[in-house]
N, C-alpha and C. Protein backbone atom coordinates (compact mmCIF):
# COMPACT_ATOMS: atom_id res chain seq x y z
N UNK A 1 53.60 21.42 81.60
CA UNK A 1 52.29 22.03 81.49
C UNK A 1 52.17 23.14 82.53
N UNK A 2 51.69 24.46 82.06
CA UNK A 2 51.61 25.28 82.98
C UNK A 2 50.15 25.69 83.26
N UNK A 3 50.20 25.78 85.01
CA UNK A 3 49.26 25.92 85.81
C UNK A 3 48.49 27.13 85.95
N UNK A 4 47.27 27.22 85.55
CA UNK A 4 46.60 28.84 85.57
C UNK A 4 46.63 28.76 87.14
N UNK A 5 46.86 29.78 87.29
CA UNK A 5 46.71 30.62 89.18
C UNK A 5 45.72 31.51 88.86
N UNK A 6 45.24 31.79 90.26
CA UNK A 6 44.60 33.38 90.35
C UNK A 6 44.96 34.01 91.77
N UNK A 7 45.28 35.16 91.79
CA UNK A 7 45.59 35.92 93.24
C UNK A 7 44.17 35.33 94.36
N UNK A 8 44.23 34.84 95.70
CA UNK A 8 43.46 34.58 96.35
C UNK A 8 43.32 35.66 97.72
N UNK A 9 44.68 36.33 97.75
CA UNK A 9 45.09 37.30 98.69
C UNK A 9 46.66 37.61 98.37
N UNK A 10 47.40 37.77 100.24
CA UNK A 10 48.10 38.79 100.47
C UNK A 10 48.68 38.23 101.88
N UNK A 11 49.93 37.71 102.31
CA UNK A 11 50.19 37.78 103.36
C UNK A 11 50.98 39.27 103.49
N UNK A 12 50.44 39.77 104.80
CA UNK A 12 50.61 41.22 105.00
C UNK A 12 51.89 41.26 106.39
N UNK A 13 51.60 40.78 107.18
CA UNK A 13 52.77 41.10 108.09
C UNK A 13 52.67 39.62 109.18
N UNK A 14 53.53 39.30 110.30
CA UNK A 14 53.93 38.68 110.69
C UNK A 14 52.97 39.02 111.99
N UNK A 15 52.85 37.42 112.58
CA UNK A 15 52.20 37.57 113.97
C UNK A 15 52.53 36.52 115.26
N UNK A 16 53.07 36.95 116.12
CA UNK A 16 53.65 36.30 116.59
C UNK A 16 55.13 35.94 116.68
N UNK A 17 55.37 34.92 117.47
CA UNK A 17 57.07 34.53 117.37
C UNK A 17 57.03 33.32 116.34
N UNK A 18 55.88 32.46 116.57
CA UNK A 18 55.98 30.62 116.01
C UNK A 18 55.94 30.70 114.63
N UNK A 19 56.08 31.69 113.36
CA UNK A 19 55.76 31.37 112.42
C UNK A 19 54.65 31.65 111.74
N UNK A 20 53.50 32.25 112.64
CA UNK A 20 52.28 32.53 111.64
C UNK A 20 52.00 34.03 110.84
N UNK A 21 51.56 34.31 110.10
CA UNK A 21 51.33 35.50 109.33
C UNK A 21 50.31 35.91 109.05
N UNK A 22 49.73 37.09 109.07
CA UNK A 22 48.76 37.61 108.76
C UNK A 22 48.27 37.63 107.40
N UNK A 23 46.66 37.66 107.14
CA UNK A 23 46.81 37.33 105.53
C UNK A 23 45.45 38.70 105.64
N UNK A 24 45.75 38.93 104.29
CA UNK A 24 44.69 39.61 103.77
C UNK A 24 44.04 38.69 102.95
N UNK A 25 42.58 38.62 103.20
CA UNK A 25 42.02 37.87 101.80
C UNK A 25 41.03 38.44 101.14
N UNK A 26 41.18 38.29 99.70
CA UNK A 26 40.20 38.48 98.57
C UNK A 26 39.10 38.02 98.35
N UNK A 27 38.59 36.47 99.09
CA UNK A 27 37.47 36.10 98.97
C UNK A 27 36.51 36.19 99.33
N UNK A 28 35.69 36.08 99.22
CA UNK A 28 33.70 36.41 99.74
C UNK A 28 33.20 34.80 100.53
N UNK A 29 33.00 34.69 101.54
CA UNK A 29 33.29 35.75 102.35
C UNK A 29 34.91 35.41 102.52
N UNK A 30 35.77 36.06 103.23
CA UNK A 30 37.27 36.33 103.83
C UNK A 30 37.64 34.90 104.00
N UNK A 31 37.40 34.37 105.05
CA UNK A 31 37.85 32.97 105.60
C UNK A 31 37.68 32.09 104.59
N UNK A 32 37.30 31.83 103.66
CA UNK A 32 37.17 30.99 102.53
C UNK A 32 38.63 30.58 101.94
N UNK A 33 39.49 31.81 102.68
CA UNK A 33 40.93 31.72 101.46
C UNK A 33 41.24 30.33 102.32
N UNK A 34 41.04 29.92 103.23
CA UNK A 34 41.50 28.65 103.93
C UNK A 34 40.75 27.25 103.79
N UNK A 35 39.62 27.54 102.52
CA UNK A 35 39.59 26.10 102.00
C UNK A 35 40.65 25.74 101.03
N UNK A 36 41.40 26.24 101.07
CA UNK A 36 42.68 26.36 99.78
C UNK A 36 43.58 26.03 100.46
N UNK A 37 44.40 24.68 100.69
CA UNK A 37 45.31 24.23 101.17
C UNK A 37 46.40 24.30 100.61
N UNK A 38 46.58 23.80 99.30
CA UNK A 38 47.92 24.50 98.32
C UNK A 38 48.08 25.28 97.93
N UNK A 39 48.87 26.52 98.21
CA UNK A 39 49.39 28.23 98.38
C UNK A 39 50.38 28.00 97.20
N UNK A 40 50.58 29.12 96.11
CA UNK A 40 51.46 29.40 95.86
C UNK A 40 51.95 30.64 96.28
N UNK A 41 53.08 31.10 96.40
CA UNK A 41 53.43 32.55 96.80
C UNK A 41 54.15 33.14 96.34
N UNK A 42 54.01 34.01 95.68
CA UNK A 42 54.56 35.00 94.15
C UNK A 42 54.44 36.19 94.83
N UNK A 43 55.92 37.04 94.16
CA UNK A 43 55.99 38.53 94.51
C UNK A 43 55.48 39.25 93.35
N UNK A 44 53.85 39.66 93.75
CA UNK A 44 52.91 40.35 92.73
C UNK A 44 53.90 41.92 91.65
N UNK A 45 54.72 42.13 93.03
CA UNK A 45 55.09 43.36 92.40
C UNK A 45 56.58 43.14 91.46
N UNK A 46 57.11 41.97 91.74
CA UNK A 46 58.27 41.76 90.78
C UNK A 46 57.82 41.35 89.41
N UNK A 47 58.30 41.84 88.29
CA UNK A 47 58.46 41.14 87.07
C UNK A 47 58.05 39.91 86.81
N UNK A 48 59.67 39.10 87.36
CA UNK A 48 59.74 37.37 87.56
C UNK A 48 59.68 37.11 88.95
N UNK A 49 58.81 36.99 90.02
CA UNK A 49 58.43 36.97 90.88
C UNK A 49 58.68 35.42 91.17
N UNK A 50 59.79 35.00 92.09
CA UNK A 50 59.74 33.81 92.19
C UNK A 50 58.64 32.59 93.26
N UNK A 51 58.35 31.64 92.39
CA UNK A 51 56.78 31.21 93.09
C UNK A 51 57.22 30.06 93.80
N UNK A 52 56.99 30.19 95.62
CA UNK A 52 57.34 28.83 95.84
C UNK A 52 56.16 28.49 96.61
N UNK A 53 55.70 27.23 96.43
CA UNK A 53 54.60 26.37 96.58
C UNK A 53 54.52 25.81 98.24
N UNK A 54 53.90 26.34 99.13
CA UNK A 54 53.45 26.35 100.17
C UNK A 54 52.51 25.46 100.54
N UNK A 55 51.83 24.67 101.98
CA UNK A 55 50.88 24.56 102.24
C UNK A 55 50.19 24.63 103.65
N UNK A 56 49.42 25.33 103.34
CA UNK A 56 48.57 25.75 104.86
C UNK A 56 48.05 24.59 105.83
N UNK A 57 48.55 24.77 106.94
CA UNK A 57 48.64 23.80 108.02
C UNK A 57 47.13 24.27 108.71
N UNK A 58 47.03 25.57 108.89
CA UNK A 58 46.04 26.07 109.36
C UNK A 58 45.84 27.46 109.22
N UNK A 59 43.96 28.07 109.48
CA UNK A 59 44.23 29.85 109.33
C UNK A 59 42.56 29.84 110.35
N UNK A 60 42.60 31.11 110.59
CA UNK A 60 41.40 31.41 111.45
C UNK A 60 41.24 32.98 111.57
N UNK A 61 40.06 33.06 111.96
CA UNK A 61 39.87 34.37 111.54
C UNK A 61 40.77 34.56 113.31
N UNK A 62 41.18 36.39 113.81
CA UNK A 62 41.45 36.89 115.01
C UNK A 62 41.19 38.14 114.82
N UNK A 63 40.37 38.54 115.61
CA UNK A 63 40.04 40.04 115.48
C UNK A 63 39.36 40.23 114.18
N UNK A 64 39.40 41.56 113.86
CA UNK A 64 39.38 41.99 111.87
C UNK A 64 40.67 41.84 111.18
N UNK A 65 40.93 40.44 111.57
CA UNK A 65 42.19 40.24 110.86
C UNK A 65 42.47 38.79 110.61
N UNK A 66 42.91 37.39 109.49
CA UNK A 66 42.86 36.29 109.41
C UNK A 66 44.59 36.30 109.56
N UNK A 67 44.74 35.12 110.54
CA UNK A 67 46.25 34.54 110.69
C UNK A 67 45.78 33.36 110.04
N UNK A 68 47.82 32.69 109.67
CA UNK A 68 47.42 31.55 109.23
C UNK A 68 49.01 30.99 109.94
N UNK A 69 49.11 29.23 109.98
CA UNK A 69 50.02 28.77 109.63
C UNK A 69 50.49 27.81 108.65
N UNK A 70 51.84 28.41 108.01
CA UNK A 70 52.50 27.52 106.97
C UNK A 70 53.59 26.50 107.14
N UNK A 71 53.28 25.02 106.37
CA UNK A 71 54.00 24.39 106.57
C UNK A 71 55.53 24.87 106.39
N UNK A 72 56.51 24.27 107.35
CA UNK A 72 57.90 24.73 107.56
C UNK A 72 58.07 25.88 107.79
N UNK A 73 57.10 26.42 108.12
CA UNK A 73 57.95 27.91 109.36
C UNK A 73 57.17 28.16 110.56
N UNK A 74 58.44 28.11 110.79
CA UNK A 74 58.62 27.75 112.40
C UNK A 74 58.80 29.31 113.08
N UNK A 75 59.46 30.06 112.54
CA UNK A 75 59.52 31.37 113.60
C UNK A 75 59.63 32.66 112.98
N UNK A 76 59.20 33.85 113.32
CA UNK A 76 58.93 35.35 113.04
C UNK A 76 59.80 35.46 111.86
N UNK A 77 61.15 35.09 112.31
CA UNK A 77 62.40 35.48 110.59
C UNK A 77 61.48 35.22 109.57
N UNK A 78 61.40 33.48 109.44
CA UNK A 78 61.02 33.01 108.17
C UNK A 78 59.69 33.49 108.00
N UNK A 79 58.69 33.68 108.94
CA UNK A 79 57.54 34.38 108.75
C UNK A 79 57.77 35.97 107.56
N UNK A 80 58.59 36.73 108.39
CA UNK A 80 58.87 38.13 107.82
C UNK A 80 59.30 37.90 106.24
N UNK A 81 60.07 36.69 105.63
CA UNK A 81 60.28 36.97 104.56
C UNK A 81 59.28 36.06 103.76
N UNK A 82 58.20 36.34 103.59
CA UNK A 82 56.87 35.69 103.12
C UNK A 82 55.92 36.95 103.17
N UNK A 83 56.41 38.34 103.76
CA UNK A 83 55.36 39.40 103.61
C UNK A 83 55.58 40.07 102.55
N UNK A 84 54.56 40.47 101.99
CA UNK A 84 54.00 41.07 100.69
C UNK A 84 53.46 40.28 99.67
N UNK A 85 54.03 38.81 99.58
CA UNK A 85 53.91 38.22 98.93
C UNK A 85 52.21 37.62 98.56
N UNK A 86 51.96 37.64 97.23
CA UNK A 86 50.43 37.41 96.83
C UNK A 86 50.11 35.59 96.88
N UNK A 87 48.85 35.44 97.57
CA UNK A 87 48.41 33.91 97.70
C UNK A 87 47.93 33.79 96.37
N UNK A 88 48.27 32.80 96.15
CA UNK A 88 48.03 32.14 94.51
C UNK A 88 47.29 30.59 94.37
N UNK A 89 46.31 30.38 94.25
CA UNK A 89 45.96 28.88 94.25
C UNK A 89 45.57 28.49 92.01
N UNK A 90 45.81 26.97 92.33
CA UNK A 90 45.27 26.58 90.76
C UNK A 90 43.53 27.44 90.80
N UNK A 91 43.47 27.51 89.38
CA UNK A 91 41.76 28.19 89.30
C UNK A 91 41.47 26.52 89.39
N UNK A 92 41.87 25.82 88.91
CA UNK A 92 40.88 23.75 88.84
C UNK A 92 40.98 23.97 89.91
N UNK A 93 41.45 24.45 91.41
CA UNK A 93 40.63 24.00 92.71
C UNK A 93 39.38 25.03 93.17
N UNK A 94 39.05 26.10 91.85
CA UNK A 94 38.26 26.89 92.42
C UNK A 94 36.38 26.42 92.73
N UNK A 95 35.51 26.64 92.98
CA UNK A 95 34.45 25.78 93.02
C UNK A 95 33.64 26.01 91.73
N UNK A 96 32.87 25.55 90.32
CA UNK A 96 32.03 25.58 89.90
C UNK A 96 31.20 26.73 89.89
N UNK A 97 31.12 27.92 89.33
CA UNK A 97 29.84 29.10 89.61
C UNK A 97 28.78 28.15 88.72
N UNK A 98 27.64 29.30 89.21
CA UNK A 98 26.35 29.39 88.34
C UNK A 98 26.24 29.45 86.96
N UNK A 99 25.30 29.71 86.40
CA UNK A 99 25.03 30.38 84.99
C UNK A 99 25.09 31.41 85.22
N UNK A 100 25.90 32.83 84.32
CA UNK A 100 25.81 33.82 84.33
C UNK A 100 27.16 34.43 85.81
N UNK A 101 27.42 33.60 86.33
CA UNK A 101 28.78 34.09 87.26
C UNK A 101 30.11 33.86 86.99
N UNK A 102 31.15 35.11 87.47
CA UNK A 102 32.35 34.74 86.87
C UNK A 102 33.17 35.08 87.61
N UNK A 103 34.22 34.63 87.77
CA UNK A 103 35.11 34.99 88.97
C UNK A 103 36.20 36.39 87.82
N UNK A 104 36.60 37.26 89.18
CA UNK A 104 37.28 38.10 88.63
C UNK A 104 38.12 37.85 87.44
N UNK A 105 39.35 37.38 88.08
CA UNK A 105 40.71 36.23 86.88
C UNK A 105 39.75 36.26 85.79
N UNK A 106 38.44 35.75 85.54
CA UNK A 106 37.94 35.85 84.17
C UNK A 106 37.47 36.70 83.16
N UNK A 107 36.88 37.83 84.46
CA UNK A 107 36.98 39.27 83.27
C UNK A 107 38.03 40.09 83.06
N UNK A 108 38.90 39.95 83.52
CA UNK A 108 40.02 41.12 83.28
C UNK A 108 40.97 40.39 82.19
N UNK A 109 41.14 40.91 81.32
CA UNK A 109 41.58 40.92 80.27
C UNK A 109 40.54 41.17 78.66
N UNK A 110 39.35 40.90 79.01
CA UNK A 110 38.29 41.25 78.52
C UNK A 110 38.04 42.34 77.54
N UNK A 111 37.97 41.95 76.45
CA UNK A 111 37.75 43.70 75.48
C UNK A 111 36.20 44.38 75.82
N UNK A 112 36.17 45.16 76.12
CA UNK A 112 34.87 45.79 76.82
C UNK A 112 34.31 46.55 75.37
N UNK A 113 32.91 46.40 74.82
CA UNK A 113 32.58 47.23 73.34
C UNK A 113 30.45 47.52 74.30
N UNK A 114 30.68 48.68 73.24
CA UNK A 114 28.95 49.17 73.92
C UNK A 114 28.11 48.34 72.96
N UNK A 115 26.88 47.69 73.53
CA UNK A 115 26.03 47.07 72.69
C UNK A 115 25.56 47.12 71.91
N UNK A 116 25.52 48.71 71.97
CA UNK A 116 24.54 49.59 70.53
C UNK A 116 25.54 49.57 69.03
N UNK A 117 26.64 50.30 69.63
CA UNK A 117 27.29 50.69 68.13
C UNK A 117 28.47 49.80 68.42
N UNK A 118 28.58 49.46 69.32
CA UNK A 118 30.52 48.18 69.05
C UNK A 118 31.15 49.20 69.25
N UNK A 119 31.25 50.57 69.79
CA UNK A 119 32.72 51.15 70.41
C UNK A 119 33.17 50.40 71.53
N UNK A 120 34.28 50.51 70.66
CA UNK A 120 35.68 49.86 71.91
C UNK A 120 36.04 50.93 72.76
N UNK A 121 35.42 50.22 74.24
CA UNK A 121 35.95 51.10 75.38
C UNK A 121 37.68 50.85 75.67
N UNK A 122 38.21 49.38 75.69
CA UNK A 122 39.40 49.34 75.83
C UNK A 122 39.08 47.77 76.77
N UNK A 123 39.97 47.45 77.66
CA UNK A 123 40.15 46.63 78.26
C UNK A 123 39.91 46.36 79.67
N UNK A 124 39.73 45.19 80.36
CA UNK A 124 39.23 45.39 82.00
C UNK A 124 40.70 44.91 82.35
N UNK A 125 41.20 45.95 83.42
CA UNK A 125 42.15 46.00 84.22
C UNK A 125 42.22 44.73 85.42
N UNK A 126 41.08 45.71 86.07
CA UNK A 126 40.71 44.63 87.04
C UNK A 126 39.21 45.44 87.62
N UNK A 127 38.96 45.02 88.95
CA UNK A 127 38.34 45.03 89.62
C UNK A 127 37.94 45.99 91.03
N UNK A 128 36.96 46.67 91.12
CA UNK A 128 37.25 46.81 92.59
C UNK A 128 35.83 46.68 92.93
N UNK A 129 36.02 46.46 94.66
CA UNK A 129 34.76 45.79 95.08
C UNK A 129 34.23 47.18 95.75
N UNK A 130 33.03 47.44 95.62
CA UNK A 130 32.68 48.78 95.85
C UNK A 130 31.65 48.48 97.31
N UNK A 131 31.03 47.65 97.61
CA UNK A 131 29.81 47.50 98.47
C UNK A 131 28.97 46.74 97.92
N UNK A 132 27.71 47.91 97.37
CA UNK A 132 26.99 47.85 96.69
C UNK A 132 27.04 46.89 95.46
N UNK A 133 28.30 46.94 94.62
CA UNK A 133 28.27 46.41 93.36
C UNK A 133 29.50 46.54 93.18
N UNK A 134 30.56 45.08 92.73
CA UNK A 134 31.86 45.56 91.74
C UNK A 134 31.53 46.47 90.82
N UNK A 135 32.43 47.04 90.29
CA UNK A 135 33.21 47.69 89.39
C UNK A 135 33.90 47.64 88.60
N UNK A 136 34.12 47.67 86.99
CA UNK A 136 35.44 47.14 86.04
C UNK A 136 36.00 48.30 85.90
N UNK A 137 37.23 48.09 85.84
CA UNK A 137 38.16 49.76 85.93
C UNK A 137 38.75 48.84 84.37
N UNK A 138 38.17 49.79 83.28
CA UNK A 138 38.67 49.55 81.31
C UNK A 138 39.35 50.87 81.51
N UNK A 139 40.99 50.06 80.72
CA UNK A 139 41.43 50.76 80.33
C UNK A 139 41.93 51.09 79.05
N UNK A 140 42.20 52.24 78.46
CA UNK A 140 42.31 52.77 76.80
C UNK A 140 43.22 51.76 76.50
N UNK A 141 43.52 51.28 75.46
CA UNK A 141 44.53 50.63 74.83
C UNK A 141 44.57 51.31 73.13
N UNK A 142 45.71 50.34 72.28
CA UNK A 142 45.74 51.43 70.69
C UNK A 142 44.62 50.88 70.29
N UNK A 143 43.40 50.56 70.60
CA UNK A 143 42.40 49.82 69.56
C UNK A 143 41.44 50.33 69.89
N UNK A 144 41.16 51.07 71.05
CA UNK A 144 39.77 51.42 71.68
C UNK A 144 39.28 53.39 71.12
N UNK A 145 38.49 53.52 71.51
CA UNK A 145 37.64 54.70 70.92
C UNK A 145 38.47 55.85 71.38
N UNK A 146 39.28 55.89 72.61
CA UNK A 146 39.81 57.11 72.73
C UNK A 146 41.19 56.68 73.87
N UNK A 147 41.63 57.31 74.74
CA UNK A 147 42.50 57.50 75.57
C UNK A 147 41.99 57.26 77.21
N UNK A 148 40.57 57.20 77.42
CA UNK A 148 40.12 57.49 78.79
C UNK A 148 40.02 56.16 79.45
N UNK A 149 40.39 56.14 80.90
CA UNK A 149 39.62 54.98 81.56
C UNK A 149 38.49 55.08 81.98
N UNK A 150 37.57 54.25 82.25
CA UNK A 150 36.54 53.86 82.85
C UNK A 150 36.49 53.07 83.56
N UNK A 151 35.04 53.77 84.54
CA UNK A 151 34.64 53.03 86.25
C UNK A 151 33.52 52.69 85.40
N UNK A 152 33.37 51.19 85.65
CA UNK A 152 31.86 50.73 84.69
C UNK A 152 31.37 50.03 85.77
N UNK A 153 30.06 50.10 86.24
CA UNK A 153 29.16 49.14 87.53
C UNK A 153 29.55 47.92 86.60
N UNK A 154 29.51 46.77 87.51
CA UNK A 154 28.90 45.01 86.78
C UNK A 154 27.93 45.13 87.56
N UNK A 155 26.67 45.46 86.72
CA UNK A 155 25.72 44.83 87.06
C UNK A 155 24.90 44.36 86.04
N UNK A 156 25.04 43.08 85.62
CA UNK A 156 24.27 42.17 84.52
C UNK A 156 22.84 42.39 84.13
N UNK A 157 22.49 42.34 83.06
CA UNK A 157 21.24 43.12 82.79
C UNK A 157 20.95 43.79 83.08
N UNK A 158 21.48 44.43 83.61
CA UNK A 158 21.72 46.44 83.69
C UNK A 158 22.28 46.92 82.52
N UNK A 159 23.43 46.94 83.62
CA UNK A 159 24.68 47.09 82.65
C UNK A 159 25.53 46.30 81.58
N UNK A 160 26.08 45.64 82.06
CA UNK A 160 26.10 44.22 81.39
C UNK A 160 25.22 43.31 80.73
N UNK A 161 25.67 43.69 79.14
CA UNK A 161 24.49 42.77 78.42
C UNK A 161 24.83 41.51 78.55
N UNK A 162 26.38 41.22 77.94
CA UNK A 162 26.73 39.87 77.99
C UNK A 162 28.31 39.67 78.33
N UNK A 163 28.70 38.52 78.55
CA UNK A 163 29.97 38.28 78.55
C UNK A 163 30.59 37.02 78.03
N UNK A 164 31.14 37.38 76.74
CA UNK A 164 31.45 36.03 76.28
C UNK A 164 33.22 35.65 76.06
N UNK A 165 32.85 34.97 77.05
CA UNK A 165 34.51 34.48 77.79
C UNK A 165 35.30 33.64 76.23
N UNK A 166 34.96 32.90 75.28
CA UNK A 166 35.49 32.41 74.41
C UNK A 166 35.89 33.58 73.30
N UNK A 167 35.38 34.62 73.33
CA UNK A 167 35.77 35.72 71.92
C UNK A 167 36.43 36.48 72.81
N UNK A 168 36.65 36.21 74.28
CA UNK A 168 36.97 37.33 75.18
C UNK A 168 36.50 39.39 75.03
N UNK A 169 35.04 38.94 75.22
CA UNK A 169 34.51 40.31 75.18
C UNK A 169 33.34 40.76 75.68
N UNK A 170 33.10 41.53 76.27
CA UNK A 170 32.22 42.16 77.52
C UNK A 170 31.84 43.15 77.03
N UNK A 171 30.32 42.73 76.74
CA UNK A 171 29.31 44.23 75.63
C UNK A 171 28.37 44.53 77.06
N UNK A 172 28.83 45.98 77.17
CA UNK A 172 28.11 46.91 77.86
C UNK A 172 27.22 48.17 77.36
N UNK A 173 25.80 48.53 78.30
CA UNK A 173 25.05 49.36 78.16
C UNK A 173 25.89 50.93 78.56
N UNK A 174 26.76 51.35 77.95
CA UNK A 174 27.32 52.39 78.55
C UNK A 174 27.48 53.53 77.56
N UNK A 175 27.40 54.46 77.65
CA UNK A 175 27.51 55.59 77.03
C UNK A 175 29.02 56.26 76.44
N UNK A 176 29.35 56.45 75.90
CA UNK A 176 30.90 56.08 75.39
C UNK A 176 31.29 57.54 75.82
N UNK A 177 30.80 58.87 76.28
CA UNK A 177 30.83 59.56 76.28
C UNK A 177 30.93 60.08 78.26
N UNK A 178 30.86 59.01 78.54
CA UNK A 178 30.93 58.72 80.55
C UNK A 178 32.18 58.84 80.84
């Protein structure tokens, strides 16, 4: 049976001599990536990225920056070959949202269509976190209205009429012509 993951972060570089590494994290707030004790660690940028299953002994925030330590490494070497590599946890350990909330992993892949007439904008890539408000970065695919990508706000009843995760499709107030 295979395990849905979702990216949680990023160990970025090495700190120290004993083994610990610097992490970038994805979550809201940051330090959260360390209620997540079972790590997987996949090379985001390889193809077949081989995933080996880790677990965090400990992490804390230092500076504007979160260290952590992983079980069985012990020193800077084995630290160094664990950088780049993307933190991966099961989504079943993620917590329960609200009504109406969705974690990233769930919109991207998403067919994005405008509410009014059903043009197909194309697909959600992913994400970026802007401040103010994420962002879905859709991109053209052979099925959608034209060739262009789009920067679309998420902002729900704004912008976002609905999102229905079982037909996989995300009807937006957007102008096809943006």
């Amino acid at each position: 049976m295979r395990v849905e993951e979702t990216v949680l972060g990023q160990i970025t570089s090495v700190y120290g001599v004993q083994g610990w590494v610097k992490v970038y994290s994805y979550t809201e707030p940051r330090g959260n990536i360390f209620q997540y004790r079972n790590w997987t660690l996949v090379d985001g940028r390889a193809s077949s990225g081989e995933a080996r299953s880790i677990r965090l002994v400990t992490g804390k925030p230092h500076g504007k920056t979160l260290i952590a330590k992983l079980e069985g490494v012990e020193d800077r070497d084995q630290a160094a070959r664990l950088c780049g590599l993307d933190i991966r946890v099961g989504t079943s350990e993620l917590p329960p949202l609200g009504e109406g909330e969705y974690y990233w992993y769930q919109l991207q892949g998403l067919r994005v269509r405008t509410a009014d007439e059903g043009h197909d904008l194309g697909v959600v890539d992913h994400l970026i976190e802007t401040g103010s408000n994420d962002v879905l970065v859709v991109r053209a695919d052979g099925v959608s209205l034209d060739g262009r990508e789009r920067l679309i706000p998420f902002l729900p009843d704004e912008i976002v009429r609905s999102v229905d995760l079982d037909e996989a499709v995300l009807e937006v107030d957007w102008d096809p012509e943006f």
